[in-house]
N, C-alpha and C. Protein backbone atom coordinates (compact mmCIF):
# COMPACT_ATOMS: atom_id res chain seq x y z
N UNK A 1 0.83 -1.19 0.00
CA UNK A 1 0.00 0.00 0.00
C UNK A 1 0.87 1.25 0.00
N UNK A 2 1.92 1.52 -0.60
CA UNK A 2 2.69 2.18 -1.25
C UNK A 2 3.53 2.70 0.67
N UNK A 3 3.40 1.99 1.11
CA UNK A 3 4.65 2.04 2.41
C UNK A 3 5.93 1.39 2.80
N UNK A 4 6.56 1.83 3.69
CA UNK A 4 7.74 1.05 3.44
C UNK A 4 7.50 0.01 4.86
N UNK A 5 8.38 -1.28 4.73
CA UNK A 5 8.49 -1.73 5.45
C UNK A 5 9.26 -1.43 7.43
N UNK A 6 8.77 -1.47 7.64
CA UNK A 6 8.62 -0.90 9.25
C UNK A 6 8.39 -1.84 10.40
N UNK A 7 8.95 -1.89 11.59
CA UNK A 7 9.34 -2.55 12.84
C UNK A 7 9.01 -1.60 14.03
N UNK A 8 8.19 -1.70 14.69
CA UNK A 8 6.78 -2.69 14.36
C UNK A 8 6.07 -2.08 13.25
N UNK A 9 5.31 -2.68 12.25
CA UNK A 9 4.33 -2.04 11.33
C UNK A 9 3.26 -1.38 11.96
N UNK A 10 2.93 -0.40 10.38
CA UNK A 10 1.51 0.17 11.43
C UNK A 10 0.51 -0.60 11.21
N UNK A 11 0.05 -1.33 10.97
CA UNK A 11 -1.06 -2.03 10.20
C UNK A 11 -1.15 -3.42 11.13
N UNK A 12 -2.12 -3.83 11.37
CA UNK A 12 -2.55 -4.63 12.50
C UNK A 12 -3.88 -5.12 11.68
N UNK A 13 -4.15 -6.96 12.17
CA UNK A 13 -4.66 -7.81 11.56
C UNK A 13 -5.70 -7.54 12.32
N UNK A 14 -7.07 -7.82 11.90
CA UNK A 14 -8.45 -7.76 12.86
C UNK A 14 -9.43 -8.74 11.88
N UNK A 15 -10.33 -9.19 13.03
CA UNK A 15 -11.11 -9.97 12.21
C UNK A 15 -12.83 -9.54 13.34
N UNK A 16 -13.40 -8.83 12.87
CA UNK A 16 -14.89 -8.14 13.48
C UNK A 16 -16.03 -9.33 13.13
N UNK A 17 -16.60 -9.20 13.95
CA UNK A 17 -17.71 -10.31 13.95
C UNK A 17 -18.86 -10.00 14.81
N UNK A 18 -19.84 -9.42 14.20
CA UNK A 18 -21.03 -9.30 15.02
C UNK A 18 -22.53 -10.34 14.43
N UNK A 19 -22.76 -11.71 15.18
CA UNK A 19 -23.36 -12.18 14.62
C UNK A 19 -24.43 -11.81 13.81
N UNK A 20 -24.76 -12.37 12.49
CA UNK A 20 -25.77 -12.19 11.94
C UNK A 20 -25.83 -10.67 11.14
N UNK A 21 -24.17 -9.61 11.25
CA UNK A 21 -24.62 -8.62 10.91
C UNK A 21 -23.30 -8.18 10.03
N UNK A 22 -22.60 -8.71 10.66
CA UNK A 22 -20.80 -8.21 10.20
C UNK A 22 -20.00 -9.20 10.17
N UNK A 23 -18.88 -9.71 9.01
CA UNK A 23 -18.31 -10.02 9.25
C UNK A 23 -17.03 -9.88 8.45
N UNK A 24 -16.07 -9.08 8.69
CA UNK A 24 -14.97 -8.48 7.96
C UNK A 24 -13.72 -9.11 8.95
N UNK A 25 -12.81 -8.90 7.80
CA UNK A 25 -11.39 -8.90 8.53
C UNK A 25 -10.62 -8.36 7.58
N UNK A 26 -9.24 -7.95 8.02
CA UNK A 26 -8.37 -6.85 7.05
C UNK A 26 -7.57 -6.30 7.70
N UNK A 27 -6.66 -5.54 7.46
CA UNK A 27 -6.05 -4.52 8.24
C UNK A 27 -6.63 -3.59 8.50
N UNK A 28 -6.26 -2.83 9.81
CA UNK A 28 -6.57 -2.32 10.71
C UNK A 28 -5.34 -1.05 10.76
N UNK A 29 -5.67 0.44 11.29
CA UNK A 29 -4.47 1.03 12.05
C UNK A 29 -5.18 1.36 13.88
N UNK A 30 -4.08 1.37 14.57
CA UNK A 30 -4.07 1.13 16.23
C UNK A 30 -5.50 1.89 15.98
N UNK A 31 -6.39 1.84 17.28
CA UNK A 31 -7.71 2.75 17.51
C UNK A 31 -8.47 2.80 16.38
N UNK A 32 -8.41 2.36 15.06
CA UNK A 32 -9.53 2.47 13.86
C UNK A 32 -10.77 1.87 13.94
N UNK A 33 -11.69 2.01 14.12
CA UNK A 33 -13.11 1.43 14.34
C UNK A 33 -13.47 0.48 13.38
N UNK A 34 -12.62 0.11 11.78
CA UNK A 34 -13.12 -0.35 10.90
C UNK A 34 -12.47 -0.91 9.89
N UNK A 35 -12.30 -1.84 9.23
CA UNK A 35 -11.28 -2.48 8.57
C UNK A 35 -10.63 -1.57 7.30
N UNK A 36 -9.72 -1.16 7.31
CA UNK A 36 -9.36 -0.39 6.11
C UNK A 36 -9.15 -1.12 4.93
N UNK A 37 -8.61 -2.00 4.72
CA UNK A 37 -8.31 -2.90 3.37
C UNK A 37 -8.96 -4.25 3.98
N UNK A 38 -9.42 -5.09 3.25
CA UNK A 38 -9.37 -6.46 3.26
C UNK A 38 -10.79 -7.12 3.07
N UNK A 39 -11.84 -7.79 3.51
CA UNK A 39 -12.95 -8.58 2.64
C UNK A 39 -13.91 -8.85 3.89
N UNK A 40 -15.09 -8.60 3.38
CA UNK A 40 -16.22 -9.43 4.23
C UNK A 40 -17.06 -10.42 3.07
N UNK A 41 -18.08 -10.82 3.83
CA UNK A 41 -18.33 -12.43 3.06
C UNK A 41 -18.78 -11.92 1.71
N UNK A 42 -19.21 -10.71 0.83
CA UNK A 42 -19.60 -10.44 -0.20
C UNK A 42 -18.46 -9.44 -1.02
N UNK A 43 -17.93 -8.97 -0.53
CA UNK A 43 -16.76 -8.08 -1.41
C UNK A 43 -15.15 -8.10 -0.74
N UNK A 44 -14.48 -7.63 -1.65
CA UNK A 44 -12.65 -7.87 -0.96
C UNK A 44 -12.54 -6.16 -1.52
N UNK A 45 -11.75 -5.41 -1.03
CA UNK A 45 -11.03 -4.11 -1.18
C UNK A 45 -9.69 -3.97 -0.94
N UNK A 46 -8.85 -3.03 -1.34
CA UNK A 46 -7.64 -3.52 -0.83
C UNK A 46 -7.31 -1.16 -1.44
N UNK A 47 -6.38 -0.78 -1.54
CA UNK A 47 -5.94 0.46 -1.90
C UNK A 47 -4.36 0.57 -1.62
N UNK A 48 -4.14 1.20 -2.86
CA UNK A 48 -2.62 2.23 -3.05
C UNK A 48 -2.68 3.74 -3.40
N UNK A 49 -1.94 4.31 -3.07
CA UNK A 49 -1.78 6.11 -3.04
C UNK A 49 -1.66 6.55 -4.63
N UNK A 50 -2.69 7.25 -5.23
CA UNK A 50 -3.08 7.81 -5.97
C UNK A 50 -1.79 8.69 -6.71
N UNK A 51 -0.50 9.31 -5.44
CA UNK A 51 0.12 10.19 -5.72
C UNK A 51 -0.22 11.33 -6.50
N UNK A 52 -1.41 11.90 -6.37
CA UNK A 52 -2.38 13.12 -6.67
C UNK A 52 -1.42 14.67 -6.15
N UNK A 53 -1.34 15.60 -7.18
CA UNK A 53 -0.83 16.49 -6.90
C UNK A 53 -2.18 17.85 -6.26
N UNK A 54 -2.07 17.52 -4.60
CA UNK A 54 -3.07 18.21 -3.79
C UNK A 54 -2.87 19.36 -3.06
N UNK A 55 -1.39 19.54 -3.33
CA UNK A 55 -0.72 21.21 -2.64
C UNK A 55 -0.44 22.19 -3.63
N UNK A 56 -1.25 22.96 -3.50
CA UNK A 56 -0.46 24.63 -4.30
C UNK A 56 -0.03 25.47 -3.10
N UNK A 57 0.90 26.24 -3.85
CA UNK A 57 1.40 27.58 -3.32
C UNK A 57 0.39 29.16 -4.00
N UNK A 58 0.61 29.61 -3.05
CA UNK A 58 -0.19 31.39 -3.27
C UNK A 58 0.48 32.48 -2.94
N UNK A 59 0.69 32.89 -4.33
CA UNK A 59 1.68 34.39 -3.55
C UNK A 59 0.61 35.41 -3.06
N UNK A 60 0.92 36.09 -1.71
CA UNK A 60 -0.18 36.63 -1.05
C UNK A 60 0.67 38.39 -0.89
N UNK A 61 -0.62 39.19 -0.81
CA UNK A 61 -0.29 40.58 -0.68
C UNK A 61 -0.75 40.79 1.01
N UNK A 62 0.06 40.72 1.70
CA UNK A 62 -0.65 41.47 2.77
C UNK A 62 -0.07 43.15 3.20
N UNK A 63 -0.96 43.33 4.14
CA UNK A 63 -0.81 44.95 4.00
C UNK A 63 0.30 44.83 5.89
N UNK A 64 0.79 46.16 5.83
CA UNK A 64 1.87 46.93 6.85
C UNK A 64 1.83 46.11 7.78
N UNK A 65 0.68 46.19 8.89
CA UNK A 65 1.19 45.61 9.80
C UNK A 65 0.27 43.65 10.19
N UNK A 66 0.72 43.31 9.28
CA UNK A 66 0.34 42.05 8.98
C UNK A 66 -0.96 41.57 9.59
N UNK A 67 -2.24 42.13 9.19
CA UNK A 67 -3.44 41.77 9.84
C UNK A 67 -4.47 41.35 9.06
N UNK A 68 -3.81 41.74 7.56
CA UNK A 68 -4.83 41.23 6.31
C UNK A 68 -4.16 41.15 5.05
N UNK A 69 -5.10 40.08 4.35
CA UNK A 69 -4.19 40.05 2.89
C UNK A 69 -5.45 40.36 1.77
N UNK A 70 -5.28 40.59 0.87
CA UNK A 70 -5.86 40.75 -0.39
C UNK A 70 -6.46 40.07 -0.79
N UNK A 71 -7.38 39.60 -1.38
CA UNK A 71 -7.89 38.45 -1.92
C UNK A 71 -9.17 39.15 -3.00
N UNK A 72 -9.71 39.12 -4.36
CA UNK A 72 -10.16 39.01 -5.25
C UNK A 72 -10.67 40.99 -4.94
N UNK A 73 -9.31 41.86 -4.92
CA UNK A 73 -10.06 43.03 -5.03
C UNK A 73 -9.64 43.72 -3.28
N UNK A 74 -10.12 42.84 -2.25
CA UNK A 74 -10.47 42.85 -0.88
C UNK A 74 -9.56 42.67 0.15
N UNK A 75 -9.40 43.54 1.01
CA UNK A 75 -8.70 42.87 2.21
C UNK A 75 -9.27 42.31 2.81
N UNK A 76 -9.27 40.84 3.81
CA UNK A 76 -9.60 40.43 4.46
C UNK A 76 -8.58 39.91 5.41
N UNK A 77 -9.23 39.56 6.43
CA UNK A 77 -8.64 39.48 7.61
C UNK A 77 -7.88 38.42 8.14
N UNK A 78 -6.76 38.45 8.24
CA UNK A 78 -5.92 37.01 8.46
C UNK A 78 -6.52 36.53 9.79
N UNK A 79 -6.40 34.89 9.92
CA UNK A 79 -6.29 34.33 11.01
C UNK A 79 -4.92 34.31 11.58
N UNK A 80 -4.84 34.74 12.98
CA UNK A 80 -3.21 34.86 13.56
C UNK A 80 -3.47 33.86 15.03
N UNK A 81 -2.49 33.10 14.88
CA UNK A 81 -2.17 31.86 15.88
C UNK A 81 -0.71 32.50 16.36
N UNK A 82 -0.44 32.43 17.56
CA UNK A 82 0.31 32.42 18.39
C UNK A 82 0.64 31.28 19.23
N UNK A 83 1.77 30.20 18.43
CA UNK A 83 2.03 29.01 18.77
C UNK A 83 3.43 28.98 19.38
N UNK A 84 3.59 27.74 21.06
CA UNK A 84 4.49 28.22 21.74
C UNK A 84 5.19 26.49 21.36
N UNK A 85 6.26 26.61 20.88
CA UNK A 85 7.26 25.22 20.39
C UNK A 85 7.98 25.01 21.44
N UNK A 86 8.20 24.06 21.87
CA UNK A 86 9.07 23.13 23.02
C UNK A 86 10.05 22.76 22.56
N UNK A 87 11.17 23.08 22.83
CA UNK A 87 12.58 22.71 21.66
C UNK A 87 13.38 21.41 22.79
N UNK A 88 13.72 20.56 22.36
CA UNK A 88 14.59 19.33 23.30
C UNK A 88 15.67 20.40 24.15
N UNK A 89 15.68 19.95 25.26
CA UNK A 89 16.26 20.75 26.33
C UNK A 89 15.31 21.62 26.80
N UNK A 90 14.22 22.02 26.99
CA UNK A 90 13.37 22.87 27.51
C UNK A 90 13.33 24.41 26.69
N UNK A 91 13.89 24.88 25.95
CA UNK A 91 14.08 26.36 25.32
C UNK A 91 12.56 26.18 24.79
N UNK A 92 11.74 26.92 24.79
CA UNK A 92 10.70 27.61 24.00
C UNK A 92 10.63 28.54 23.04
N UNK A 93 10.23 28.50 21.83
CA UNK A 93 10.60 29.64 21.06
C UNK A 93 8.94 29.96 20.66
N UNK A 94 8.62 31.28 20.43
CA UNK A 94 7.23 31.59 20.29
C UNK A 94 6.97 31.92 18.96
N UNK A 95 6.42 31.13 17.41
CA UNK A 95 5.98 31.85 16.50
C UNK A 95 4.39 32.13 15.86
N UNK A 96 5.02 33.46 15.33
CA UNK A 96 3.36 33.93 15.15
C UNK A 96 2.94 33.08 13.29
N UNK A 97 1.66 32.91 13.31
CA UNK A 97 1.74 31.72 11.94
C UNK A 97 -0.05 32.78 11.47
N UNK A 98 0.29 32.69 10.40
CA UNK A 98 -0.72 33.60 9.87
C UNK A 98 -1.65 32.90 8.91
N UNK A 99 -2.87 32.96 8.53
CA UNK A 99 -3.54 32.12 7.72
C UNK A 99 -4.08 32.76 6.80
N UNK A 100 -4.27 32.04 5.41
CA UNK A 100 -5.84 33.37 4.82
C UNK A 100 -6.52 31.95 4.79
N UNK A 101 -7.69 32.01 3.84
CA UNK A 101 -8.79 30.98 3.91
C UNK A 101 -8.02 29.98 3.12
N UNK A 102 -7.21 30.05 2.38
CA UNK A 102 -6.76 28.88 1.66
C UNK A 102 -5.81 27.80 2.66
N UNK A 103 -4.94 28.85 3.64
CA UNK A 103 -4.14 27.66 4.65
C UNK A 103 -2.96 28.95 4.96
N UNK A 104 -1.96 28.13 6.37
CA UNK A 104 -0.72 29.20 6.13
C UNK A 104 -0.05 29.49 5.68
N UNK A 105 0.47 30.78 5.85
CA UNK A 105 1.52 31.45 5.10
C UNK A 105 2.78 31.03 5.11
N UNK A 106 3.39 29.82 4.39
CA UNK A 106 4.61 28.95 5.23
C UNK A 106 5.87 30.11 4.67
N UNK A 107 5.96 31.19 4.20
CA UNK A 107 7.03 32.03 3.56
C UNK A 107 8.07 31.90 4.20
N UNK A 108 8.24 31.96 5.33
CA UNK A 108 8.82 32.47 6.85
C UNK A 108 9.45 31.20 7.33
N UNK A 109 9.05 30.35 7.09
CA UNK A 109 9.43 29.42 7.40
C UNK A 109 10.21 28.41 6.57
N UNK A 110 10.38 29.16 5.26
CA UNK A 110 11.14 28.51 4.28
C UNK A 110 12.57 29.74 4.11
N UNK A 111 12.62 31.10 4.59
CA UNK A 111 13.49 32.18 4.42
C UNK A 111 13.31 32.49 2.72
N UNK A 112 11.86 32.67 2.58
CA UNK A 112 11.57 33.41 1.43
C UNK A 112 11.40 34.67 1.53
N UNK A 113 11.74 36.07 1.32
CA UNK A 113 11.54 37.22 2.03
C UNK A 113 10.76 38.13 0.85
N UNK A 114 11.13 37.53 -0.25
CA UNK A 114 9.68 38.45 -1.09
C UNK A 114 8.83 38.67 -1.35
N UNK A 115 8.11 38.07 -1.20
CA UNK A 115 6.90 37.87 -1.03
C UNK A 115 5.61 36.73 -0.82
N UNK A 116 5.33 36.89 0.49
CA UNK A 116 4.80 36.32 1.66
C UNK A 116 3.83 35.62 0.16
N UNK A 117 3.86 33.37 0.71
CA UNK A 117 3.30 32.16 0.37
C UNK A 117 2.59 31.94 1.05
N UNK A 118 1.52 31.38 0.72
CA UNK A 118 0.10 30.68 1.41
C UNK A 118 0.62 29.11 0.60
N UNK A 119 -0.21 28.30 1.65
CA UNK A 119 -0.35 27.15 0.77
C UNK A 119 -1.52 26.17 1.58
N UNK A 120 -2.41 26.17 0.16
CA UNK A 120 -3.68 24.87 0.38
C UNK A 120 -3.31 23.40 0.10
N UNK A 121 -3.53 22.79 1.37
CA UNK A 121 -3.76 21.50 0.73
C UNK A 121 -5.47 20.89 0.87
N UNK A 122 -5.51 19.77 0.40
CA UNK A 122 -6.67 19.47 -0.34
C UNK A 122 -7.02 18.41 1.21
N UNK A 123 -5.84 18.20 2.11
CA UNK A 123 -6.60 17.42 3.34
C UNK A 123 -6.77 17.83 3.48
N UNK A 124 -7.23 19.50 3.77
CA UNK A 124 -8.03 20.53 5.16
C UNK A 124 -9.38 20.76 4.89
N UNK A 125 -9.75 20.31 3.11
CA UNK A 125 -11.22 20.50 3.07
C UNK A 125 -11.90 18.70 3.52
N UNK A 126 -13.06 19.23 3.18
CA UNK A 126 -14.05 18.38 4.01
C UNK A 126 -13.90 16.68 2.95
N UNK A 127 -13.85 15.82 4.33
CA UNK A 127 -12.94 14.60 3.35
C UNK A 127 -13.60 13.55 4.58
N UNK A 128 -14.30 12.71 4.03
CA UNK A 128 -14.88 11.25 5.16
C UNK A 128 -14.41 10.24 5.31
N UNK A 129 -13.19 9.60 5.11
CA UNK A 129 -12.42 8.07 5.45
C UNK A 129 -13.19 7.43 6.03
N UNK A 130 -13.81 7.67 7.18
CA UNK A 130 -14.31 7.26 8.88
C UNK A 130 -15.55 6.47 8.07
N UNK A 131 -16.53 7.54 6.92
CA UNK A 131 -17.57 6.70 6.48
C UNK A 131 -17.72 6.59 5.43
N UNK A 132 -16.59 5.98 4.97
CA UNK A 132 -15.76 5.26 3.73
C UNK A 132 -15.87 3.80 4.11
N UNK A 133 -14.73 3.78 5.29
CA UNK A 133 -14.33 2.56 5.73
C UNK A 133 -15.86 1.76 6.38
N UNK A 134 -16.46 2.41 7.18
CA UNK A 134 -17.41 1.77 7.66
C UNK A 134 -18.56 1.42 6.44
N UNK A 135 -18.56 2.14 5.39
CA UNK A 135 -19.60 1.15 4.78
C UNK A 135 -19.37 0.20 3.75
N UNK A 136 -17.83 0.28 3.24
CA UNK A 136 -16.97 -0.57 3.07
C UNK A 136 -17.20 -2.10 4.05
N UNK A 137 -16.71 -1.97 4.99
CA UNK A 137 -16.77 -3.30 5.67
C UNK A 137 -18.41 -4.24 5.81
N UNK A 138 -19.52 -3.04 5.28
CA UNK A 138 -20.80 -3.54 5.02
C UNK A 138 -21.29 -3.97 3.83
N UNK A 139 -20.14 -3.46 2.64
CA UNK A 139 -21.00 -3.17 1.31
C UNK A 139 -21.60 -4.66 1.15
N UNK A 140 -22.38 -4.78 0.01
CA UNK A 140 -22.27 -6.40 -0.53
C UNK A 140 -22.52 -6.40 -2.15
N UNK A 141 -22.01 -5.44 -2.61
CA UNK A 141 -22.15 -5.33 -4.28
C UNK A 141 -20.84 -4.23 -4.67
N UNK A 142 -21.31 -4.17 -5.95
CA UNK A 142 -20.17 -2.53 -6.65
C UNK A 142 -20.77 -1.56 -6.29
N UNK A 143 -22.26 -1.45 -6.51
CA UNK A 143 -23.37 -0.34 -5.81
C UNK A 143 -22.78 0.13 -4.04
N UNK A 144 -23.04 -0.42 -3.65
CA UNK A 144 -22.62 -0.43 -2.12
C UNK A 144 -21.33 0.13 -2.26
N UNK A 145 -20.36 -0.76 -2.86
CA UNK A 145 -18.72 -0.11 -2.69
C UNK A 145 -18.84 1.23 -3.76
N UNK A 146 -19.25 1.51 -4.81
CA UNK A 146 -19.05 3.15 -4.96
C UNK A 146 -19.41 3.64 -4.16
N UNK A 147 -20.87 3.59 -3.65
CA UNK A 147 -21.34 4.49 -2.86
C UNK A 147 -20.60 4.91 -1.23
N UNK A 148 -19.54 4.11 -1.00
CA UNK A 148 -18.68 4.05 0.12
C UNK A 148 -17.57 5.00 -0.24
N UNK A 149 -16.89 4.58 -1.21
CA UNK A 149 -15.99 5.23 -1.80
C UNK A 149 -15.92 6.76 -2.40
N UNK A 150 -17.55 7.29 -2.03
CA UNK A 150 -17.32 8.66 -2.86
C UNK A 150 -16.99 10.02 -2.06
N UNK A 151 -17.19 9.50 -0.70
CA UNK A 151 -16.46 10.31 0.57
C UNK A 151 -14.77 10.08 0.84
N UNK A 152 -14.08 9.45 0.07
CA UNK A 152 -12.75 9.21 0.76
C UNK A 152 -11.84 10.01 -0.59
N UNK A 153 -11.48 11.01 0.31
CA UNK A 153 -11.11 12.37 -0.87
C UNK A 153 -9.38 12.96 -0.59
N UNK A 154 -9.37 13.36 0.59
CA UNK A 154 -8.46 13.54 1.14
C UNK A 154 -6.62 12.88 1.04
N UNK A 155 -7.31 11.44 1.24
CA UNK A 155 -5.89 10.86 1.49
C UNK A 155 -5.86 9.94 0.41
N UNK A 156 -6.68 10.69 -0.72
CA UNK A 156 -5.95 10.02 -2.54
C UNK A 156 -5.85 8.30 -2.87
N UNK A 157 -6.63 7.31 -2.94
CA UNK A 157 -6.38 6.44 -3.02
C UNK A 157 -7.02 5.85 -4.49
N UNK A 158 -6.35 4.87 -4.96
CA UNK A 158 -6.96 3.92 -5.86
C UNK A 158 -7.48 2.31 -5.04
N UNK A 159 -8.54 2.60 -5.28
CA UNK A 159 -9.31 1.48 -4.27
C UNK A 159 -9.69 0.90 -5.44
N UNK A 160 -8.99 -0.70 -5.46
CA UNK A 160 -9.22 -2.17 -5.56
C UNK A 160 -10.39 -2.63 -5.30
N UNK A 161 -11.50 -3.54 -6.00
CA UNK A 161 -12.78 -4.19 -5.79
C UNK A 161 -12.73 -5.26 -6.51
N UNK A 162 -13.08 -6.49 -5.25
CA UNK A 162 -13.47 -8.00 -6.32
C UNK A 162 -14.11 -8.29 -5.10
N UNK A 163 -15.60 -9.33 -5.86
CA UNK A 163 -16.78 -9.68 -5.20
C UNK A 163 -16.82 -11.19 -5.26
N UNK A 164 -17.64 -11.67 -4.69
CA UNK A 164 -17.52 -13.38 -4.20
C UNK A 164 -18.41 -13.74 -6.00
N UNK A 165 -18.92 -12.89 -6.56
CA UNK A 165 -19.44 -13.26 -8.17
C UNK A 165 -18.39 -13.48 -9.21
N UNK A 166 -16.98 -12.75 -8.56
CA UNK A 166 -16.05 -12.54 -9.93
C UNK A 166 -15.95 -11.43 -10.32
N UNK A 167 -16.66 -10.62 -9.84
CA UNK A 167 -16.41 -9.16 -10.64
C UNK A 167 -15.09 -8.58 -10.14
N UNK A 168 -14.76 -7.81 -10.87
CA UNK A 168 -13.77 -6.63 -10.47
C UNK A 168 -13.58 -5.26 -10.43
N UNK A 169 -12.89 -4.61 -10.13
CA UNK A 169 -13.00 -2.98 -10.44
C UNK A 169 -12.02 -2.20 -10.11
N UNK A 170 -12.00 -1.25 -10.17
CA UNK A 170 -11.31 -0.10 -9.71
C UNK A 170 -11.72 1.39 -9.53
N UNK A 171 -11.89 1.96 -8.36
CA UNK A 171 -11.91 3.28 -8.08
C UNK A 171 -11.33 4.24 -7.35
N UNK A 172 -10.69 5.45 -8.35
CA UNK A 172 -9.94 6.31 -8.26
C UNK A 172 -10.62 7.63 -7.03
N UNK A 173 -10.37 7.55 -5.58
CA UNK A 173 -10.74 7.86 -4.88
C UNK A 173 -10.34 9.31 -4.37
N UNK A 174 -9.87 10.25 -5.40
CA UNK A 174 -9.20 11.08 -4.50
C UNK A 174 -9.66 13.14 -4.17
N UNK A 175 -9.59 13.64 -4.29
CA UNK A 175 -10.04 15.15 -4.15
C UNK A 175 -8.58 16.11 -5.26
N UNK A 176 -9.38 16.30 -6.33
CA UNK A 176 -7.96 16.97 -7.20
C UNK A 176 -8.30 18.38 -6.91
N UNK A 177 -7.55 19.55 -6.81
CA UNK A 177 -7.89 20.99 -6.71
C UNK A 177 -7.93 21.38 -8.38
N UNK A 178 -8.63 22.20 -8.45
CA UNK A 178 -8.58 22.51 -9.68
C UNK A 178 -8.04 24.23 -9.62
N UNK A 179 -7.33 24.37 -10.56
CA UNK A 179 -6.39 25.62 -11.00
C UNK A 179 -7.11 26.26 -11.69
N UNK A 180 -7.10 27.60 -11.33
CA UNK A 180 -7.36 28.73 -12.53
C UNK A 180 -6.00 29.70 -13.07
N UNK A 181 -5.04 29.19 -12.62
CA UNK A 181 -3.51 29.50 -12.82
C UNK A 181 -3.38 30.51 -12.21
N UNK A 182 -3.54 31.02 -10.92
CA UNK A 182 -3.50 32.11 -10.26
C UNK A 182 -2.10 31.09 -9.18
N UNK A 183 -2.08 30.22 -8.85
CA UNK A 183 -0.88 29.76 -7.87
C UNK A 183 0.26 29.85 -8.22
N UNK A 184 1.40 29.57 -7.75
CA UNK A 184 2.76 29.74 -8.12
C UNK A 184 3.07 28.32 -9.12
């Protein structure tokens, strides 16, 4: 599933069984409520990483004393976080991290000094794994498994399908941003 091999792995074997209602097994990650890859008595699933290009950069205008940036005409108003970092050995260092609606301004943090970067990624919008996986481990057709699959956006996958009939499939699961060529 496009990971590397690891000691201990993250991925943990489970086999769920609620009579008469469920019965899946597959891998698992620690605390997951629900089988992420693997088969109940009517369908098998399995997924690899899409490698979907889901981050842009934004060159941003903000004004003097850093409280707003520009956006279509408009100033609007940054979000400002004041985050306190714990450095090994106890030192604290305090930085201020600025947002517009697309995500933060990482400029500052790369020693870019000309002009202040935003950058969106495509996990921060609205993305369902949680009830992906759970109706996954219920489906019992291709119907059932699209309809599982059309919430899991975020973390880009090509999801694998074969059914106890023979069928097969494939669906490309992921959230692409679309460009109007305004990013870097």
């Amino acid at each position: 599933m496009h990971l590397g091999l690891f000691a201990p792995g993250i991925w943990y074997q489970m086999h769920l069984v609620v009579e008469g209602k469920l019965n899946v097994t597959g891998l698992v990650l620690p605390g997951q409520p629900a089988v992420i890859a693997g088969h109940n008595d009517s369908i098998a699933w399995g997924m690899t990483n899409v490698m979907v290009d889901d981050l842009d950069f934004y060159f941003e205008t903000i004004n003097e004393d850093s409280t707003k940036y520009l956006f279509n005409g408009e100033w609007k108003d940054l979000i400002i976080k004041n985050e306190k970092i714990v450095i090994k050995g106890g030192e604290e260092v305090e930085k201020r991290i600025l947002f517009t609606h697309r995500g933060p301004i990482v400029s500052q943090f790369k020693d870019v000094k000309e002009k202040p970067i935003s950058i969106h990624w495509l996990g921060n919008e609205m993305s369902n794994e949680i009830r992906t996986v759970y109706k996954l481990n219920r489906a019992k057709n291709w119907s059932d498994f699209r309809d599982a699959v059309k919430t899991f956006k975020s973390v880009s996958q090509n999801i694998v399908y074969a059914d106890a009939a023979g069928n097969i499939g494939l669906q490309t699961s992921a959230g692409v941003p679309i460009c109007k060529g305004n990013g870097i």
